[in-house]
N, C-alpha and C. Protein backbone atom coordinates (compact mmCIF):
# COMPACT_ATOMS: atom_id res chain seq x y z
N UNK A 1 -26.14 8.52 1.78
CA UNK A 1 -25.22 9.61 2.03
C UNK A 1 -25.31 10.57 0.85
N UNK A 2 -25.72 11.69 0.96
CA UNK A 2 -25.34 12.86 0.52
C UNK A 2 -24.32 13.44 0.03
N UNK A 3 -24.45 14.81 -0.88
CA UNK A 3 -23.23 15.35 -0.74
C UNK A 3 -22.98 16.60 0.09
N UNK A 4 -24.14 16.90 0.78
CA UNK A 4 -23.75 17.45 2.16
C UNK A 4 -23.07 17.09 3.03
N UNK A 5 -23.83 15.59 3.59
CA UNK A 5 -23.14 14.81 4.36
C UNK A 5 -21.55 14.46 3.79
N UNK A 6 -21.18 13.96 2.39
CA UNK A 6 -19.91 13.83 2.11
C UNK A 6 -18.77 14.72 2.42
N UNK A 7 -19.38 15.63 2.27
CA UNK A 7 -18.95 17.28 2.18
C UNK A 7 -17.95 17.60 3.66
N UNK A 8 -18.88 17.51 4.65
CA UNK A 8 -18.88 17.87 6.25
C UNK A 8 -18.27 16.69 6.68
N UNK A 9 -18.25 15.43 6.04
CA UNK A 9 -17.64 14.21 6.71
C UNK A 9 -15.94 14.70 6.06
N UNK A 10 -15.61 15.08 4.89
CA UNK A 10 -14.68 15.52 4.12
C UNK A 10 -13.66 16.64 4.99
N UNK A 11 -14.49 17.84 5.23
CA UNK A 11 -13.86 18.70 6.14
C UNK A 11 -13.77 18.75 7.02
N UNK A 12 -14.41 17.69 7.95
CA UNK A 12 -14.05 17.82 9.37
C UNK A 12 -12.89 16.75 9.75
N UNK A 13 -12.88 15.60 8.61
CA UNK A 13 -12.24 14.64 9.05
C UNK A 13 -10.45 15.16 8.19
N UNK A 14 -10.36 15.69 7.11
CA UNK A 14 -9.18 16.26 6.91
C UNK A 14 -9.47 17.53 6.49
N UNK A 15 -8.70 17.96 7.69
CA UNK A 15 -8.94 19.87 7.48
C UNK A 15 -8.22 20.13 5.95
N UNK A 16 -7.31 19.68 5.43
CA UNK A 16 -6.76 20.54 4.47
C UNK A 16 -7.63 20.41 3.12
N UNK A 17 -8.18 19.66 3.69
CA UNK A 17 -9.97 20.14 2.11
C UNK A 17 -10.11 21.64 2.53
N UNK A 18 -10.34 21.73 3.35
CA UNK A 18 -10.99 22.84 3.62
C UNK A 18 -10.20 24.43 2.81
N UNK A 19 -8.60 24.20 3.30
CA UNK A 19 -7.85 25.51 2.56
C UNK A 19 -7.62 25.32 0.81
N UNK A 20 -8.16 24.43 1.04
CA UNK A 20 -8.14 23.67 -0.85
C UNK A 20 -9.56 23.77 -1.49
N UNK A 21 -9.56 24.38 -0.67
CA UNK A 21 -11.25 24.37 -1.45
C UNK A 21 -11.76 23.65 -1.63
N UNK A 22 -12.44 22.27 -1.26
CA UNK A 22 -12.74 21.57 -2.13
C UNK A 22 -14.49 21.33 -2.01
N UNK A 23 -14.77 21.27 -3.14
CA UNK A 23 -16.18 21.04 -3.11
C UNK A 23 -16.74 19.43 -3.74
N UNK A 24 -17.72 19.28 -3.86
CA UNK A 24 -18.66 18.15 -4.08
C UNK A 24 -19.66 18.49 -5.38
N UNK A 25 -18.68 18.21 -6.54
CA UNK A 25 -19.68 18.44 -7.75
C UNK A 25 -21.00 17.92 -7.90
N UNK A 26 -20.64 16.58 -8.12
CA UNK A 26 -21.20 15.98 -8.84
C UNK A 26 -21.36 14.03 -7.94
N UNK A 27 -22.60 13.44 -7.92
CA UNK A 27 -22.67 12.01 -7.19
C UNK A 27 -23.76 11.53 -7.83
N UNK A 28 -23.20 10.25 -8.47
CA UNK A 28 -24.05 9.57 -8.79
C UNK A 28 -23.53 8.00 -8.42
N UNK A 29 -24.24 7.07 -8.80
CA UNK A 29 -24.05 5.73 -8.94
C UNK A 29 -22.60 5.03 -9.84
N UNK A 30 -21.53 5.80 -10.57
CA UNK A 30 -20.74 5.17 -10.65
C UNK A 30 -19.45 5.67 -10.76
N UNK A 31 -19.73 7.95 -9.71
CA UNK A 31 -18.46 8.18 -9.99
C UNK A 31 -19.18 9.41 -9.36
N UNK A 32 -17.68 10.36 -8.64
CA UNK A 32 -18.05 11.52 -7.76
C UNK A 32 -16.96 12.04 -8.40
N UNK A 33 -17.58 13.34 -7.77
CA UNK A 33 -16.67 14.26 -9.29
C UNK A 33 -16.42 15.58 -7.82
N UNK A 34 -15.15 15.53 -7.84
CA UNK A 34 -14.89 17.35 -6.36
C UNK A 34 -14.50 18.12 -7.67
N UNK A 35 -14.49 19.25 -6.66
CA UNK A 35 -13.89 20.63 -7.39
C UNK A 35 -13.06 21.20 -6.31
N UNK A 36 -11.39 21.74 -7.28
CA UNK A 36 -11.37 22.80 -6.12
C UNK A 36 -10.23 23.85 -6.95
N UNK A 37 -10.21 25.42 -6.79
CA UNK A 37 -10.18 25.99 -7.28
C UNK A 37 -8.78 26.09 -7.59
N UNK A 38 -8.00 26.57 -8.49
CA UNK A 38 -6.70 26.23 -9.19
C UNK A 38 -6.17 27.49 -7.79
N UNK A 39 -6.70 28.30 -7.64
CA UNK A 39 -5.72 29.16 -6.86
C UNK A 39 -5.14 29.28 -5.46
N UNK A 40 -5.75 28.79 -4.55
CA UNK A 40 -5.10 27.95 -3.26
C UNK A 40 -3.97 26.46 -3.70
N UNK A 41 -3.77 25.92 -4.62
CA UNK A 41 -3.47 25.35 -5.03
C UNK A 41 -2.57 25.14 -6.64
N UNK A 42 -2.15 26.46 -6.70
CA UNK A 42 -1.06 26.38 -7.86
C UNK A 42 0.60 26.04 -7.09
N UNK A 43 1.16 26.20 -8.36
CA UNK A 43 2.81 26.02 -8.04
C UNK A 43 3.39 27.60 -8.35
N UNK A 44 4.26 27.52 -8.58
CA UNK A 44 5.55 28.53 -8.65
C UNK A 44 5.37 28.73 -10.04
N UNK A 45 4.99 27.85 -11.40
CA UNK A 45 4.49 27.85 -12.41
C UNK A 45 3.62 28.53 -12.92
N UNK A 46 1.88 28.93 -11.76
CA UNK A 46 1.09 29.04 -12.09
C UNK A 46 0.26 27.85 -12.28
N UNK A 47 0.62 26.54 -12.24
CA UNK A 47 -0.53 25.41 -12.90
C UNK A 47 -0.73 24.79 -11.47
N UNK A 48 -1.08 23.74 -11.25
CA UNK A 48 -1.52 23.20 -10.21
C UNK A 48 -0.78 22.69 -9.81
N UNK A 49 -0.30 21.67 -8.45
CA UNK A 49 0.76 22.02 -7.54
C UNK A 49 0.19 20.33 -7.61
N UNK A 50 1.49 19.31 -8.17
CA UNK A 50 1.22 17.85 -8.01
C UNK A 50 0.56 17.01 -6.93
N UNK A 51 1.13 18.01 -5.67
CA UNK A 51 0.73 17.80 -4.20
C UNK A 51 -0.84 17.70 -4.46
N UNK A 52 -1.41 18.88 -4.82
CA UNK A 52 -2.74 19.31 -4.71
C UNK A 52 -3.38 18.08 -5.78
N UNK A 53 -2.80 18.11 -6.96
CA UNK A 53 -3.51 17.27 -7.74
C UNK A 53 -3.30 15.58 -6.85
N UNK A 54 -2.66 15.06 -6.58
CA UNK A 54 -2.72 13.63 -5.89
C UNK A 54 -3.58 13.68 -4.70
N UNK A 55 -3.82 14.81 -4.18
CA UNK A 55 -4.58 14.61 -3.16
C UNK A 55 -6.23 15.02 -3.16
N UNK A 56 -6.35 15.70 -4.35
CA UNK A 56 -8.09 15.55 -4.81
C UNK A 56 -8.25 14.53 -5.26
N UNK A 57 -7.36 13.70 -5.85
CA UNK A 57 -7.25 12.16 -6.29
C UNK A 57 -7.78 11.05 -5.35
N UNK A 58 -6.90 11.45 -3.96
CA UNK A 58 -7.14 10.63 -3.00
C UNK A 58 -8.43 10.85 -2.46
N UNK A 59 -8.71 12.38 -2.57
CA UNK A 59 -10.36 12.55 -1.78
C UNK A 59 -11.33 12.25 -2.63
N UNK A 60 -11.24 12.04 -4.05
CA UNK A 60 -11.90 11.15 -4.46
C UNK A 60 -12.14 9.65 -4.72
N UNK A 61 -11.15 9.19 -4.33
CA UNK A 61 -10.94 7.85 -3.74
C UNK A 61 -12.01 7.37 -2.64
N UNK A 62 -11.40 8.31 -1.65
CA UNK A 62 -11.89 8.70 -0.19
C UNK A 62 -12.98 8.87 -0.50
N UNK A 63 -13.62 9.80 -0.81
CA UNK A 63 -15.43 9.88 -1.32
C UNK A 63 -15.75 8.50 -1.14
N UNK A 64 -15.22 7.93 -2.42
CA UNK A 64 -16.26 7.26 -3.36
C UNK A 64 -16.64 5.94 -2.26
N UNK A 65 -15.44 5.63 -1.58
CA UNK A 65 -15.19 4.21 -0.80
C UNK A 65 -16.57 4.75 0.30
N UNK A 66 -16.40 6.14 1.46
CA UNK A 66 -17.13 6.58 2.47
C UNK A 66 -18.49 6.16 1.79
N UNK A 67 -18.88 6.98 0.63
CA UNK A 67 -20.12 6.70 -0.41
C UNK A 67 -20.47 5.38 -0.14
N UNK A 68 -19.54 4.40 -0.80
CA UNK A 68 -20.05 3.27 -1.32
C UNK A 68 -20.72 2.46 0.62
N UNK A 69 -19.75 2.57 1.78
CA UNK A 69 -20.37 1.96 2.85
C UNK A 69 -21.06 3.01 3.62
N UNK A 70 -21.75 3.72 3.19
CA UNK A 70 -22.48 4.83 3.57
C UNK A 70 -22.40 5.95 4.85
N UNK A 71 -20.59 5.74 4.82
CA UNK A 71 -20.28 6.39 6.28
C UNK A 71 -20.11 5.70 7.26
N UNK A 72 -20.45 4.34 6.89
CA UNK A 72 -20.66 4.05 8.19
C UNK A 72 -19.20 2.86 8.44
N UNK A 73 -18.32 3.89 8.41
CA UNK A 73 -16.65 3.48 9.18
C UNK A 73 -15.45 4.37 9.37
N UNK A 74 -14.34 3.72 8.89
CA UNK A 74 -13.75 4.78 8.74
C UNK A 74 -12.70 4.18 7.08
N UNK A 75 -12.20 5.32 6.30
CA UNK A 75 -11.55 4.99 5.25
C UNK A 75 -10.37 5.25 5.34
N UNK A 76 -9.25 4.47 4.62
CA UNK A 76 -7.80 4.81 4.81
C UNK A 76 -6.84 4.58 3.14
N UNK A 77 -6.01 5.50 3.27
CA UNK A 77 -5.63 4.81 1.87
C UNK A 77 -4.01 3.68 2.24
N UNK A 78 -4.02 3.09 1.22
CA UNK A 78 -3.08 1.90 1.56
C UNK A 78 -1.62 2.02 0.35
N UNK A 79 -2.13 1.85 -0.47
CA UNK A 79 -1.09 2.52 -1.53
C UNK A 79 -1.59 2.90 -2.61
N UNK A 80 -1.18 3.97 -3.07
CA UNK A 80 -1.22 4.49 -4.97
C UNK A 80 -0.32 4.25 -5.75
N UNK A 81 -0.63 4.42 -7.29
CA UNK A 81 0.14 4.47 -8.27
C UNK A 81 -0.55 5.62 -9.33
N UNK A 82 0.23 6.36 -9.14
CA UNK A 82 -0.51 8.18 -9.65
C UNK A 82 1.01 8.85 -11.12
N UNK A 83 -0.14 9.18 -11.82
CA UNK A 83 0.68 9.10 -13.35
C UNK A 83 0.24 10.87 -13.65
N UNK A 84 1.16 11.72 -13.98
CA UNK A 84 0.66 12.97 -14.32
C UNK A 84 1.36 13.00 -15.59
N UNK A 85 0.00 13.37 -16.53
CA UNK A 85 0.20 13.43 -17.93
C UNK A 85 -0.09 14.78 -18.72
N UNK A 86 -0.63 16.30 -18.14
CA UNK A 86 -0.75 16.80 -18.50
C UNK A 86 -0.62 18.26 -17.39
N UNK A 87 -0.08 19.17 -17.74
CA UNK A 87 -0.82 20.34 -16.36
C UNK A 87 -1.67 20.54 -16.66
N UNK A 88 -2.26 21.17 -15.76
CA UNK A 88 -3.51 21.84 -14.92
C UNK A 88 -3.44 23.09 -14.88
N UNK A 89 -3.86 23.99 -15.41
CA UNK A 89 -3.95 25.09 -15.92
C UNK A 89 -5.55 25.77 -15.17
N UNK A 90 -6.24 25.13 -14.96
CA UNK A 90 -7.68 25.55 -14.55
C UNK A 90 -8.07 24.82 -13.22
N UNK A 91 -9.02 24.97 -13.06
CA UNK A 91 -9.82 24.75 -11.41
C UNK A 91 -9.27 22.97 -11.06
N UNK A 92 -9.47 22.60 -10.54
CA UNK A 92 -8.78 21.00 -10.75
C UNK A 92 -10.44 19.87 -10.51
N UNK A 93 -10.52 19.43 -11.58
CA UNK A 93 -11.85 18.53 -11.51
C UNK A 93 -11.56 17.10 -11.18
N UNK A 94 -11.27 16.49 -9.79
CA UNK A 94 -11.30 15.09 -9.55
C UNK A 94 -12.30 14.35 -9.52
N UNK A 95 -12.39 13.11 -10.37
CA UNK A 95 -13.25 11.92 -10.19
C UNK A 95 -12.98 10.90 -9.82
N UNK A 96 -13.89 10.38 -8.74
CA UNK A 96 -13.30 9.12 -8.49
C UNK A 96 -14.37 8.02 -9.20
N UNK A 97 -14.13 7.12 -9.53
CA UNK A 97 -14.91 6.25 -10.19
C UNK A 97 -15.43 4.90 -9.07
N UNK A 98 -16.35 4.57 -9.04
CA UNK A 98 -16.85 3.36 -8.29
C UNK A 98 -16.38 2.21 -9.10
N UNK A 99 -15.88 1.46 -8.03
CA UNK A 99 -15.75 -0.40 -8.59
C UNK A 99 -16.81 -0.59 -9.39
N UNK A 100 -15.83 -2.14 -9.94
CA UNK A 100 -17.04 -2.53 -11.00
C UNK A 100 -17.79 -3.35 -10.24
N UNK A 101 -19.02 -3.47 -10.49
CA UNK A 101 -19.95 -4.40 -9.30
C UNK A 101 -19.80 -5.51 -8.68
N UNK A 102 -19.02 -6.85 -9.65
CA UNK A 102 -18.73 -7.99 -8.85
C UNK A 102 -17.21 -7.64 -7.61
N UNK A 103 -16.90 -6.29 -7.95
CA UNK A 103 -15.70 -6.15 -6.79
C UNK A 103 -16.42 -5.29 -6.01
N UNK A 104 -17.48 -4.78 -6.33
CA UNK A 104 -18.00 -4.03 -4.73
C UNK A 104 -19.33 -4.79 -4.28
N UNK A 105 -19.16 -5.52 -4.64
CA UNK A 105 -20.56 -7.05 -4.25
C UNK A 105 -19.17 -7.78 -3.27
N UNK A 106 -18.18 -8.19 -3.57
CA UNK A 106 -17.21 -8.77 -3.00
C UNK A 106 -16.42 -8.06 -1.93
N UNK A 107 -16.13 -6.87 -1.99
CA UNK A 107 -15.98 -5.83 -0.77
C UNK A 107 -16.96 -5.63 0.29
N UNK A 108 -18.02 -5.56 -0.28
CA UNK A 108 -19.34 -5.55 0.81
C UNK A 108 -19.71 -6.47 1.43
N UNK A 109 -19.68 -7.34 0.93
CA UNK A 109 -19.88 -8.46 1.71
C UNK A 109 -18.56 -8.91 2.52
N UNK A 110 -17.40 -8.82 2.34
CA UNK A 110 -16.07 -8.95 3.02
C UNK A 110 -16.46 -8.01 3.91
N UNK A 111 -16.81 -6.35 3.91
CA UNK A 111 -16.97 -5.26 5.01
C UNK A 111 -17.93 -5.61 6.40
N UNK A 112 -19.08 -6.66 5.72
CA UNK A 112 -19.99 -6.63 6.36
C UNK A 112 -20.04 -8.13 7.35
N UNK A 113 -19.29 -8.82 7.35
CA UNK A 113 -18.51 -10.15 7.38
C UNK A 113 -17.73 -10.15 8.84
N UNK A 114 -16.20 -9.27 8.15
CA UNK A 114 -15.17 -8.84 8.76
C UNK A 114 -15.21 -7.78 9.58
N UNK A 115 -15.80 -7.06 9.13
CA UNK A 115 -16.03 -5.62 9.71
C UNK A 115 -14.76 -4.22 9.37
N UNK A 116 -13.86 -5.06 8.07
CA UNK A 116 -12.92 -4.14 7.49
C UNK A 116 -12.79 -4.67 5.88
N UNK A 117 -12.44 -4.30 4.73
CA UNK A 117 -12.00 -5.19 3.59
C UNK A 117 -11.20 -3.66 2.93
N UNK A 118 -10.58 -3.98 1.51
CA UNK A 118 -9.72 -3.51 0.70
C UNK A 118 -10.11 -3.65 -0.42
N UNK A 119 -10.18 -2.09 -1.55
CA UNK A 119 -10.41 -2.76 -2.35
C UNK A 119 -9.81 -1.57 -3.23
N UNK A 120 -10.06 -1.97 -5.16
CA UNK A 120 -8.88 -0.55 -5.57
C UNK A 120 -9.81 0.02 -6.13
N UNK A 121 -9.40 1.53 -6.20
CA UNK A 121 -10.53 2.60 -6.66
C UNK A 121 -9.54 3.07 -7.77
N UNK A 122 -10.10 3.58 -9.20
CA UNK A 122 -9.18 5.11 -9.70
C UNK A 122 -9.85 5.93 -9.76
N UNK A 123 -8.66 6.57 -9.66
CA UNK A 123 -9.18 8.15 -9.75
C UNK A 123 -8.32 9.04 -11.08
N UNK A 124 -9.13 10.38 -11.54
CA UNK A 124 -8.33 11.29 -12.21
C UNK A 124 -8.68 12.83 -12.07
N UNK A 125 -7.98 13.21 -12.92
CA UNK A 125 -8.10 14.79 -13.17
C UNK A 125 -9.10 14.88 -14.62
N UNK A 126 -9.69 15.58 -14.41
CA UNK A 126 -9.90 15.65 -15.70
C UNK A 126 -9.74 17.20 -16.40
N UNK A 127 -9.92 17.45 -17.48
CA UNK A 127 -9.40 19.20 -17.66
C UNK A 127 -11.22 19.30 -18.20
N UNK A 128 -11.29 20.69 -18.20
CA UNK A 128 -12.60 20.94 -19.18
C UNK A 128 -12.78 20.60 -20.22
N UNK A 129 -11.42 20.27 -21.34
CA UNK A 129 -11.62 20.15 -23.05
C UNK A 129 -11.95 18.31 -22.87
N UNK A 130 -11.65 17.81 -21.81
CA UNK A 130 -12.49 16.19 -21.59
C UNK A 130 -11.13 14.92 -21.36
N UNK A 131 -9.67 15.96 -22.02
CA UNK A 131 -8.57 15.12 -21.53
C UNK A 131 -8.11 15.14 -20.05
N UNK A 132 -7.71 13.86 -20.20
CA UNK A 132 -7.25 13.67 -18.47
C UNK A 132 -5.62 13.83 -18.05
N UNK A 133 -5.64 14.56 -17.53
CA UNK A 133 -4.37 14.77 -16.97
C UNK A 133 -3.29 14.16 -16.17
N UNK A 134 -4.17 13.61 -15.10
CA UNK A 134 -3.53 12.65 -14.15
C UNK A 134 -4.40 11.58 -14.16
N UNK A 135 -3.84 10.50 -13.74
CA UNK A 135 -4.56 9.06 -13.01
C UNK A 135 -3.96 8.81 -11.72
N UNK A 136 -4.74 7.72 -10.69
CA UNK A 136 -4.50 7.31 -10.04
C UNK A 136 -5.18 6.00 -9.27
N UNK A 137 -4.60 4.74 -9.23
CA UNK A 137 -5.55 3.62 -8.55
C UNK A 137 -4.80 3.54 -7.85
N UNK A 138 -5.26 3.52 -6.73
CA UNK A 138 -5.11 3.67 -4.92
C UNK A 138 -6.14 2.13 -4.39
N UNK A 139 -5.18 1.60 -3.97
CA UNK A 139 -6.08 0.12 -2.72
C UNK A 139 -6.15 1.32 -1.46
N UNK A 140 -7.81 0.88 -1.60
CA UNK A 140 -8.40 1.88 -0.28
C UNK A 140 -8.40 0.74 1.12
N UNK A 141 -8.95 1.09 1.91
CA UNK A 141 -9.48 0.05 3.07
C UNK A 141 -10.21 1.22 4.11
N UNK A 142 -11.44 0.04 4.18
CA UNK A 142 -12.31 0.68 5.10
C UNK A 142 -12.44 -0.16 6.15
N UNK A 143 -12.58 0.28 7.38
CA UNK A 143 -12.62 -0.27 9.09
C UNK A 143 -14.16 -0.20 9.29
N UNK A 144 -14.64 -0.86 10.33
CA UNK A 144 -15.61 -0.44 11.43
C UNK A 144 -15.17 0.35 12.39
């Protein structure tokens, strides 16, 4: 999977990526990185709108899980625990980070088994100067 394919699986399956801008930085092997622009998405403040920040959180969650079984199900989130430590003043940079290997060796094989498993992802904000703003680990679950 791509980040084309992530991209188009992203906006078609929840439209409100779409008025949020959100894009597909960055994919590699142990972390996906969206973008989406501070200005569809500020507050009354000017900084970024908590709403907006928890939920590039979640679509990087969402990424990373779709990523990791290559599309091939469907993803849901189950619960978070989301910490905001700084505003957001600029474009909003979410990463989601991939499990550590013996838990996505243990998910995959549960996915591929069962044909559904659970497992926890975090995610954050990060700002440009390299501090993080928000966190969030979310238990994802993916279906057949």
């Amino acid at each position: 999977m791509n980040s084309n394919d992530l991209l188009a699986l992203l906006t078609t399956q929840i439209p409100i990526s779409q008025f949020m801008e959100v894009s597909i930085d960055r994919i590699s092997a142990n972390e996906i990185t969206l973008i989406s622009p501070l200005k569809p998405n500020h507050n009354h403040l000017g900084t970024a709108f908590g709403g907006s920040l928890s939920t590039m959180m979640i679509f990087a969650a969402y990424c990373q899980l779709y990523y990791l079984i290559d599309g091939k199900g469907h993803v849901l989130i189950k619960s978070s625990q989301t910490d905001f430590i700084l505003p957001v003043e600029e474009d909003i940079q979410a990463i989601g980070f991939a499990p550590h290997e013996e838990l996505k060796k243990n998910f995959l094989q549960t996915f591929a088994r069962k044909g559904k498993g659970k497992i926890q992802i975090e995610s954050v904000i990060k700002l440009k100067d390299g501090r993080i703003a928000c966190t969030m680990k979310a238990e994802m679950v993916a279906t057949n």
